[in-house]
C-alpha atoms as a PDB file:
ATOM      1  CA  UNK A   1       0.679 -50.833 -77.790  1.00  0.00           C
ATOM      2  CA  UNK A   2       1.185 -47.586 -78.659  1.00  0.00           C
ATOM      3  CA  UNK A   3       2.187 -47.858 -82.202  1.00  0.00           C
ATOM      4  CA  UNK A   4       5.298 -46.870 -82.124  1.00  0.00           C
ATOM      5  CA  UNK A   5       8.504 -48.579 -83.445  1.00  0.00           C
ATOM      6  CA  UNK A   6      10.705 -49.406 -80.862  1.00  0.00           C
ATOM      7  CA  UNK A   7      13.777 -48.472 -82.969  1.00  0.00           C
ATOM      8  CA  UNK A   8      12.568 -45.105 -82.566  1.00  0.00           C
ATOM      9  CA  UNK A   9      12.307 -44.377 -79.206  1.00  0.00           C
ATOM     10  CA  UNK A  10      14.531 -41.804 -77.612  1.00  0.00           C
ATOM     11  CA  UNK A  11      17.507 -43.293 -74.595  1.00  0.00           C
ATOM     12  CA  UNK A  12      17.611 -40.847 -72.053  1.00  0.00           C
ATOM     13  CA  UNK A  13      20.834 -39.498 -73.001  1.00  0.00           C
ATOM     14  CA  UNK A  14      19.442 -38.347 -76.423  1.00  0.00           C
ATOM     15  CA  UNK A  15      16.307 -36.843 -74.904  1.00  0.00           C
ATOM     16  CA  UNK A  16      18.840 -34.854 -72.325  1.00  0.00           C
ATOM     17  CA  UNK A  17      20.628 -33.812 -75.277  1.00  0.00           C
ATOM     18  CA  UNK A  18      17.926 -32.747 -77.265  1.00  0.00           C
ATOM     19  CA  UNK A  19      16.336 -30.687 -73.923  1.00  0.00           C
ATOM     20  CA  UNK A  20      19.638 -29.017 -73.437  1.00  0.00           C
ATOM     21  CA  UNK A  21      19.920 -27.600 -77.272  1.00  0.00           C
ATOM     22  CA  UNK A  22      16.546 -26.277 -77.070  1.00  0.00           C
ATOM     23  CA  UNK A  23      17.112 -24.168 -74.177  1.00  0.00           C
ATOM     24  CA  UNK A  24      17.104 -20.334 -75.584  1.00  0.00           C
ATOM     25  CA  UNK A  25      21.219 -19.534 -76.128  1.00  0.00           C
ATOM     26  CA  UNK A  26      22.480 -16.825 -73.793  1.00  0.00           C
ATOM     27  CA  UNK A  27      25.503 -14.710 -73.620  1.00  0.00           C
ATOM     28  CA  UNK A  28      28.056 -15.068 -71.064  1.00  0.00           C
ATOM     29  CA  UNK A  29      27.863 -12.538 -68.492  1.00  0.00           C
ATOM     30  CA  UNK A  30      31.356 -11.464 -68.514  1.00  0.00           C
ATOM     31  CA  UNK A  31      31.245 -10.385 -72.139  1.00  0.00           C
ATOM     32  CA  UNK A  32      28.352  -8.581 -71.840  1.00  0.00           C
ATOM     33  CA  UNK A  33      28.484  -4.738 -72.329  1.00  0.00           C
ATOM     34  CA  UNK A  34      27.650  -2.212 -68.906  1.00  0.00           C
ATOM     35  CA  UNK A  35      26.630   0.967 -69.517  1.00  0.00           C
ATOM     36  CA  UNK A  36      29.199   3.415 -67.458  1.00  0.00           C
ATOM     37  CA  UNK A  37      26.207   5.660 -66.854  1.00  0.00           C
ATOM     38  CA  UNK A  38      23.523   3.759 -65.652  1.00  0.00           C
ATOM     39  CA  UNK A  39      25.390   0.546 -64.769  1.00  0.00           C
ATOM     40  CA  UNK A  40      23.283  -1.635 -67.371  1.00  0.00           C
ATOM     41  CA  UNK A  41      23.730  -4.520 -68.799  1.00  0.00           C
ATOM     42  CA  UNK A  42      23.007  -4.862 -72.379  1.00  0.00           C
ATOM     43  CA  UNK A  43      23.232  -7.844 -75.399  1.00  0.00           C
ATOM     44  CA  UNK A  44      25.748  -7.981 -77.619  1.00  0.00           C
ATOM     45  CA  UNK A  45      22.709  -7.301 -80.365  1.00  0.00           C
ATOM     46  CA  UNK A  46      20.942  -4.183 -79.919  1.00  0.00           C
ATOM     47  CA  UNK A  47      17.983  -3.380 -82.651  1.00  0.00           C
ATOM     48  CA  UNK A  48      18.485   0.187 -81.632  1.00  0.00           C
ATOM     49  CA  UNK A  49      21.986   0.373 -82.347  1.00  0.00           C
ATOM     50  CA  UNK A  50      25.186   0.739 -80.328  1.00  0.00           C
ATOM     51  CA  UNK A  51      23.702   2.426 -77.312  1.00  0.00           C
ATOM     52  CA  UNK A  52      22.388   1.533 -73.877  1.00  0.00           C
ATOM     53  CA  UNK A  53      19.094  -0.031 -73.973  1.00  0.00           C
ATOM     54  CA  UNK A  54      18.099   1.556 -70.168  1.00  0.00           C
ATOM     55  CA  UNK A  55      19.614   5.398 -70.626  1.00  0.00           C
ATOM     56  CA  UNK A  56      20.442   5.675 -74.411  1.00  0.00           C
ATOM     57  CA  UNK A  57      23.805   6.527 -74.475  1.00  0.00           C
ATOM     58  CA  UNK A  58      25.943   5.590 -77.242  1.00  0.00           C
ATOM     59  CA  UNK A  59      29.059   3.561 -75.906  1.00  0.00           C
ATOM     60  CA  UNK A  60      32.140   4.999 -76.694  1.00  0.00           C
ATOM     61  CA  UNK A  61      34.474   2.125 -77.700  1.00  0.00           C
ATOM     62  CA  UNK A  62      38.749   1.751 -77.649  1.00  0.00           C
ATOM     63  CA  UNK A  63      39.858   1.815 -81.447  1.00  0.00           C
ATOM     64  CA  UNK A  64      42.696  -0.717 -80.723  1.00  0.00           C
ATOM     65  CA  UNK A  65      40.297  -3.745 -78.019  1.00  0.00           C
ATOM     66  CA  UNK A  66      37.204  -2.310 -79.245  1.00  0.00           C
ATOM     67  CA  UNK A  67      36.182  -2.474 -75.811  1.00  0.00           C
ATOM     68  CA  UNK A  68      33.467  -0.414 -74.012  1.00  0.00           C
ATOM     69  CA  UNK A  69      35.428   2.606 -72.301  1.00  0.00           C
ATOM     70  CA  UNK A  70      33.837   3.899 -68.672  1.00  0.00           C
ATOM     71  CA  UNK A  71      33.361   7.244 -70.471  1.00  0.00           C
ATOM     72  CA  UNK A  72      30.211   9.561 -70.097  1.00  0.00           C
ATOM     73  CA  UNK A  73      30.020  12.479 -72.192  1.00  0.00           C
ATOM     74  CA  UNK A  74      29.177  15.941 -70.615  1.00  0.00           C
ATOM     75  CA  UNK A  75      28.543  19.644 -71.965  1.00  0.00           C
ATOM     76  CA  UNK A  76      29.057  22.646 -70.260  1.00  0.00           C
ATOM     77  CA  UNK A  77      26.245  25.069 -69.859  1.00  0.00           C
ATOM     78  CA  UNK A  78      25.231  26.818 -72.736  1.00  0.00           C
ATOM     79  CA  UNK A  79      26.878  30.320 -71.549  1.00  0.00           C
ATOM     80  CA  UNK A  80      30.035  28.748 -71.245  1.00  0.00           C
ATOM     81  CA  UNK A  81      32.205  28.383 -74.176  1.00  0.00           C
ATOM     82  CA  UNK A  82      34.612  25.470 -74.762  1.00  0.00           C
ATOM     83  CA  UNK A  83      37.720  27.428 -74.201  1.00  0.00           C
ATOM     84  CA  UNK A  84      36.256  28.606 -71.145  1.00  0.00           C
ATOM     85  CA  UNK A  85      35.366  25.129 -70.166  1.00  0.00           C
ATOM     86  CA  UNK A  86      38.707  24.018 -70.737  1.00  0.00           C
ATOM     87  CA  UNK A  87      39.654  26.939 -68.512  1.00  0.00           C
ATOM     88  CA  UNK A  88      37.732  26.031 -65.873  1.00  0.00           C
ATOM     89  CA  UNK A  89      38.937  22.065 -65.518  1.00  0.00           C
ATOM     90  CA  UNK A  90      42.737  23.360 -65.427  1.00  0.00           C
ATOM     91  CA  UNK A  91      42.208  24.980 -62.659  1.00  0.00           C
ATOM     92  CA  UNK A  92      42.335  21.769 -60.547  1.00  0.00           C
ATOM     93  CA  UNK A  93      46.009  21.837 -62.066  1.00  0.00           C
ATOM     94  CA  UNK A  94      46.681  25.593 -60.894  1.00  0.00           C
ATOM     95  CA  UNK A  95      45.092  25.263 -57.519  1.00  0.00           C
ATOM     96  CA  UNK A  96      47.271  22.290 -57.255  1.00  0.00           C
ATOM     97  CA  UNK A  97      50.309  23.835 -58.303  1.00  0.00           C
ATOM     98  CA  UNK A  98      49.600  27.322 -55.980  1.00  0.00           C
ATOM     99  CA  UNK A  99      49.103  25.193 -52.792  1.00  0.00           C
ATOM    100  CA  UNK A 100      52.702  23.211 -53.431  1.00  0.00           C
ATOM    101  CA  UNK A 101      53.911  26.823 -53.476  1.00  0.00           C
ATOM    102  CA  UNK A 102      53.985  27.719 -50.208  1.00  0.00           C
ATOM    103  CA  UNK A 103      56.449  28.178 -47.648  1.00  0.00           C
ATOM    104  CA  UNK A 104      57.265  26.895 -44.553  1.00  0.00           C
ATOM    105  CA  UNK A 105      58.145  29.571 -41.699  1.00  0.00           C
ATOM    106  CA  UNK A 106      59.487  29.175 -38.334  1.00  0.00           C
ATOM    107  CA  UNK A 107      58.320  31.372 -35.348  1.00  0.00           C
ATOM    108  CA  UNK A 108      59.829  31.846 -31.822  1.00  0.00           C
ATOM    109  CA  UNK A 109      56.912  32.002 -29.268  1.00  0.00           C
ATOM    110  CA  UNK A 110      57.490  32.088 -25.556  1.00  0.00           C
ATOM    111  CA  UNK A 111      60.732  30.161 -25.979  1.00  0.00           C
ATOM    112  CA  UNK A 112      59.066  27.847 -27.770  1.00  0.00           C
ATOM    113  CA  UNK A 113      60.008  27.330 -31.447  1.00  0.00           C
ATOM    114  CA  UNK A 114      57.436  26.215 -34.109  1.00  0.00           C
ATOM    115  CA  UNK A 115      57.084  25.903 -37.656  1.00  0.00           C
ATOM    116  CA  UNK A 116      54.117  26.831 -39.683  1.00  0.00           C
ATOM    117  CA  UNK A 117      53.427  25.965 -43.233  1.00  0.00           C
ATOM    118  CA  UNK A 118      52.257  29.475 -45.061  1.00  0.00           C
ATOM    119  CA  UNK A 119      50.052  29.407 -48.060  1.00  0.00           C
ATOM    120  CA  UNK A 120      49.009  32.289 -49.244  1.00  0.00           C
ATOM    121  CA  UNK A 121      46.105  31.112 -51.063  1.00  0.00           C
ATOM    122  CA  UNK A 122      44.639  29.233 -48.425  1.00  0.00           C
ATOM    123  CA  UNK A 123      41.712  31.439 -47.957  1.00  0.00           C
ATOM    124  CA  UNK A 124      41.040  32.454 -51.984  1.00  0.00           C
ATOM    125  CA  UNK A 125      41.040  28.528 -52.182  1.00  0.00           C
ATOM    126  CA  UNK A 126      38.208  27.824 -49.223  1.00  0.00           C
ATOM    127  CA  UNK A 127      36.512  30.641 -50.925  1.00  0.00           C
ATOM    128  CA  UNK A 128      36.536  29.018 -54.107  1.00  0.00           C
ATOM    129  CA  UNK A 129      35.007  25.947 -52.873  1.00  0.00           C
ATOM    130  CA  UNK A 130      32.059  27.501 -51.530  1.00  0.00           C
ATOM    131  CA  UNK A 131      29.068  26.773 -53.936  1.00  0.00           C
ATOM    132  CA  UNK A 132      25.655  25.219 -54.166  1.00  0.00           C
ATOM    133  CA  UNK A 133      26.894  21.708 -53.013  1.00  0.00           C
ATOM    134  CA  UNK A 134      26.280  20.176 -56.493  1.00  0.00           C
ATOM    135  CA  UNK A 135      28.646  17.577 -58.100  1.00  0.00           C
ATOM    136  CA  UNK A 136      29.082  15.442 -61.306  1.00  0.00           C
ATOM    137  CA  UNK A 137      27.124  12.676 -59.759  1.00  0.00           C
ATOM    138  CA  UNK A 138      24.561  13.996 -58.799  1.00  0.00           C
ATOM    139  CA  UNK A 139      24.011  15.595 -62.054  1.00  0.00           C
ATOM    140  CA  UNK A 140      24.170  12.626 -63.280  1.00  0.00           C
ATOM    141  CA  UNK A 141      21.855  10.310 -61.367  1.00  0.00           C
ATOM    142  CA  UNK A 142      19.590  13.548 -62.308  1.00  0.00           C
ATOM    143  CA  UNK A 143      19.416  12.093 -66.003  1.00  0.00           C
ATOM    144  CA  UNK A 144      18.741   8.528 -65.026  1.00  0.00           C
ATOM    145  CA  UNK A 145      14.873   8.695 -66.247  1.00  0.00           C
ATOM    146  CA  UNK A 146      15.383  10.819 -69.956  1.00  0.00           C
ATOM    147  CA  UNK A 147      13.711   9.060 -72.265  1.00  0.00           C
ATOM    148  CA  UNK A 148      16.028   9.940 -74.732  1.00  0.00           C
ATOM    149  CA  UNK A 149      19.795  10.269 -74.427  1.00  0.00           C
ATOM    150  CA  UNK A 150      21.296  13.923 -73.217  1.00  0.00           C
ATOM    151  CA  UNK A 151      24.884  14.432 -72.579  1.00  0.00           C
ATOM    152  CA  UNK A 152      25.194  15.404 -68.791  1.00  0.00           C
ATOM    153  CA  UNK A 153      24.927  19.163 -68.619  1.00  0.00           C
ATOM    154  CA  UNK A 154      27.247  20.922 -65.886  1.00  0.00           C
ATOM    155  CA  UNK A 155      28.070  24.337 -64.724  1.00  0.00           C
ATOM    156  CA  UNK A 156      30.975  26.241 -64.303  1.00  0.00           C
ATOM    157  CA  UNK A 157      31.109  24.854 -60.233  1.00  0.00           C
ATOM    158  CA  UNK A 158      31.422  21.524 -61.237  1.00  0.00           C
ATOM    159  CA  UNK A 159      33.640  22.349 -63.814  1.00  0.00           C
ATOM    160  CA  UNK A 160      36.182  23.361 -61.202  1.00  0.00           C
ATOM    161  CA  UNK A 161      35.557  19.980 -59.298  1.00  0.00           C
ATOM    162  CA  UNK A 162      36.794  17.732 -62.132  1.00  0.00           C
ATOM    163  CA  UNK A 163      40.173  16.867 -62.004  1.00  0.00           C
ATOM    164  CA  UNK A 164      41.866  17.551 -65.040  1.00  0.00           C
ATOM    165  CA  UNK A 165      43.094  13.721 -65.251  1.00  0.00           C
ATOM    166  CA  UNK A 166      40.104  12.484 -65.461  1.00  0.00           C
ATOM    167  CA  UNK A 167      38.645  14.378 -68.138  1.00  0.00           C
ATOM    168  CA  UNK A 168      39.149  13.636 -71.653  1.00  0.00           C
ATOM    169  CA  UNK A 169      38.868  16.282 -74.222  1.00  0.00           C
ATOM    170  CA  UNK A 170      38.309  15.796 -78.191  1.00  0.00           C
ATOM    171  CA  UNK A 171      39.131  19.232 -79.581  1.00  0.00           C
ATOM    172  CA  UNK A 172      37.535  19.008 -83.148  1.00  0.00           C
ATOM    173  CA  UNK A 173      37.757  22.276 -85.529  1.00  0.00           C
ATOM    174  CA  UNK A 174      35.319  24.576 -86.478  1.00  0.00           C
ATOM    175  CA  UNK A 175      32.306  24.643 -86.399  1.00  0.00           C
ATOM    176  CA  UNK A 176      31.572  21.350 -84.332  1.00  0.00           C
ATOM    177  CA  UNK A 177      32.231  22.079 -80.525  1.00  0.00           C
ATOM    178  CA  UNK A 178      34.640  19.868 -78.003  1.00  0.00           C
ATOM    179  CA  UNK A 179      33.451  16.711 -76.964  1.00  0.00           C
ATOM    180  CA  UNK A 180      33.900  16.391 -72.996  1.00  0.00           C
ATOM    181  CA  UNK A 181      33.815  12.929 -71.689  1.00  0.00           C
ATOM    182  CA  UNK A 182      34.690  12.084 -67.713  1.00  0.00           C
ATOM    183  CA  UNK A 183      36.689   8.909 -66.968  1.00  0.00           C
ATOM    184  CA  UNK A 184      33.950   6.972 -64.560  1.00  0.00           C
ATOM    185  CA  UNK A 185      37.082   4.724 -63.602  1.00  0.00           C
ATOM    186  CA  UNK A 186      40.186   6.866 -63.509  1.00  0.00           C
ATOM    187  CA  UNK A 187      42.570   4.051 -62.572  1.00  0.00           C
ATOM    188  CA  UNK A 188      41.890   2.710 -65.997  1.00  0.00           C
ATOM    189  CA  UNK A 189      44.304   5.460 -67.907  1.00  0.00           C
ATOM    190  CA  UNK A 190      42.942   6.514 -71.386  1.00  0.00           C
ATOM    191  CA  UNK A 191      44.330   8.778 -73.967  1.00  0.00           C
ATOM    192  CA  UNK A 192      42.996  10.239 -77.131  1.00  0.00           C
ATOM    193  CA  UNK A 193      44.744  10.713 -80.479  1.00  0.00           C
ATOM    194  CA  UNK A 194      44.877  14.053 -80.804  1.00  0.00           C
ATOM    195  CA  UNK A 195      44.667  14.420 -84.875  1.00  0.00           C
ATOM    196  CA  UNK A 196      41.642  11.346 -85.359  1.00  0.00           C
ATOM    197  CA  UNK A 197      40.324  11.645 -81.276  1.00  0.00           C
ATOM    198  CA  UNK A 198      39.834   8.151 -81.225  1.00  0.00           C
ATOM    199  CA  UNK A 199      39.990   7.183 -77.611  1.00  0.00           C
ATOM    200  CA  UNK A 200      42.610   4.070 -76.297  1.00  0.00           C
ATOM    201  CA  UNK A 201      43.361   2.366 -73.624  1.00  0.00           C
ATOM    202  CA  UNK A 202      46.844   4.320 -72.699  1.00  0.00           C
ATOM    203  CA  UNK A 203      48.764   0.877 -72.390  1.00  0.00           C
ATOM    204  CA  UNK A 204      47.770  -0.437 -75.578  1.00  0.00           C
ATOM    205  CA  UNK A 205      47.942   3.182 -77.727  1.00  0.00           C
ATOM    206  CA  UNK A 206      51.530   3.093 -76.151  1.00  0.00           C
ATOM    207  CA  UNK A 207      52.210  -0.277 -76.996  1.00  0.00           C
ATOM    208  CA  UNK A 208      51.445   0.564 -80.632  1.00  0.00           C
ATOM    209  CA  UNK A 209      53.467   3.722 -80.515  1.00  0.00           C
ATOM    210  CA  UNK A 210      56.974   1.619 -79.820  1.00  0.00           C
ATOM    211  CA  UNK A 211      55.935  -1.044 -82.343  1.00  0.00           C
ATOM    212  CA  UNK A 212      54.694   1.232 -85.547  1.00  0.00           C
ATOM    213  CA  UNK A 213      55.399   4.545 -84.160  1.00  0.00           C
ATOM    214  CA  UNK A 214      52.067   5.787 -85.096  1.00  0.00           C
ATOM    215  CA  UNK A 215      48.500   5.627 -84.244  1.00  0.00           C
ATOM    216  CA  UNK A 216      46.472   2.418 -84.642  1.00  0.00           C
ATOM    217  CA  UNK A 217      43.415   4.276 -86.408  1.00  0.00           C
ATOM    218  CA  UNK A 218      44.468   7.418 -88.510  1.00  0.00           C
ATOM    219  CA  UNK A 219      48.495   6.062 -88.737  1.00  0.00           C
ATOM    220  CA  UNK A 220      49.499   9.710 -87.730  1.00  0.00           C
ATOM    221  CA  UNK A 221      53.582   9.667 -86.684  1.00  0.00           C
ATOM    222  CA  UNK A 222      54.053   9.362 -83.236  1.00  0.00           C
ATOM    223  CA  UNK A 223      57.014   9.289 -80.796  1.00  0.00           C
ATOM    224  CA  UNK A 224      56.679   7.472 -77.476  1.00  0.00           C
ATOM    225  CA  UNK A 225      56.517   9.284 -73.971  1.00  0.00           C
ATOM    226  CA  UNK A 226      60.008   9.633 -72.584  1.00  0.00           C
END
């Protein structure tokens, strides 16, 4: 005999039960935060704070879901200034615009008839793209093994490269610089307030536009987009 009452021996079920509740407890996966610049995924507790635990980078969360946004910040070089910066990433929008300017003309060779589309600013525009082959990305993957966190630095090249939506902009005043953040998924469509610069999902700052006509943080009077 082993001594020990029979009244308290464990059925299986209850020793299943017990077994089960002392497993460690674990987060579900899908509620788990990834890091938009190193793809990471990080617990809902962090001891050092509300950053990445891999690269360091402080998550940059919706005001309204308080979601983690697919935004990583970047900084132009230090010789370029923040207007020139801002400069630089409208030019997507210009180049844009200049090669939807252009004309179509029609030209009678041999008896033959053809139409040519003429843009002017076809060869400034191949000339502008020549450059040392650099991009955001790889800028970025450059960074992957800081031991500290660094806001991706870029040059006036890749400056040109970004297209303007998918760049978001917080313009505070003087003396703290803009805050440059690219959209690492630019089918998800964020906007910024412009007089708090929290950042939203567009759908849901919109949403609370018609309802309250104002923002969801700072309550600042808004009108919806027509």
């Amino acid at each position: 005999s082993s001594g020990i009452n029979a009244e308290w021996s464990l059925r299986p079920g209850d020793l299943a039960s017990i077994t089960i509740r002392s497993k460690p407890f674990r987060d579900k996966e899908e509620i788990l935060p990834v890091c938009s610049k190193c793809s990471a995924t990080n617990p809902l507790l962090n001891p050092a704070g509300d950053q990445c635990i891999t690269c360091f980078q402080p998550f940059v969360h919706s005001f309204y879901a308080f979601e983690v946004l697919p935004l990583v910040e970047f900084v132009p070089e230090a010789d370029i200034s923040d207007e020139e910066a801002i400069r630089l990433i409208n030019a997507d929008i210009v180049s844009n615009n200049k090669k939807a300017g252009g004309s179509w003309r029609e030209t009678v060779t041999g008896g033959a008839e053809t139409m040519t589309f003429d843009n002017d600013d076809h060869e400034q525009d191949d000339h502008d793209d020549e450059d040392d082959g650099e991009t955001f990305e790889t800028r970025l993957n450059n960074m992957q093994s800081l031991a500290s966190f660094h806001p991706v630095e870029v040059s006036a090249s890749i400056l040109k490269k970004l297209q303007r939506s998918h760049v978001l902009i917080l313009k505070w005043g003087k003396p703290l610089r803009y805050q440059f953040y690219k959209n690492l998924l630019p089918d998800i469509e964020l906007e910024a307030c412009e007089r708090c610069h929290r950042i939203f999902y567009a759908d849901d700052l919109e949403l609370q536009i018609l309802q309250k006509n104002m923002c969801p943080f700072c309550r600042d009077p808004r009108q919806p987009r027509e």
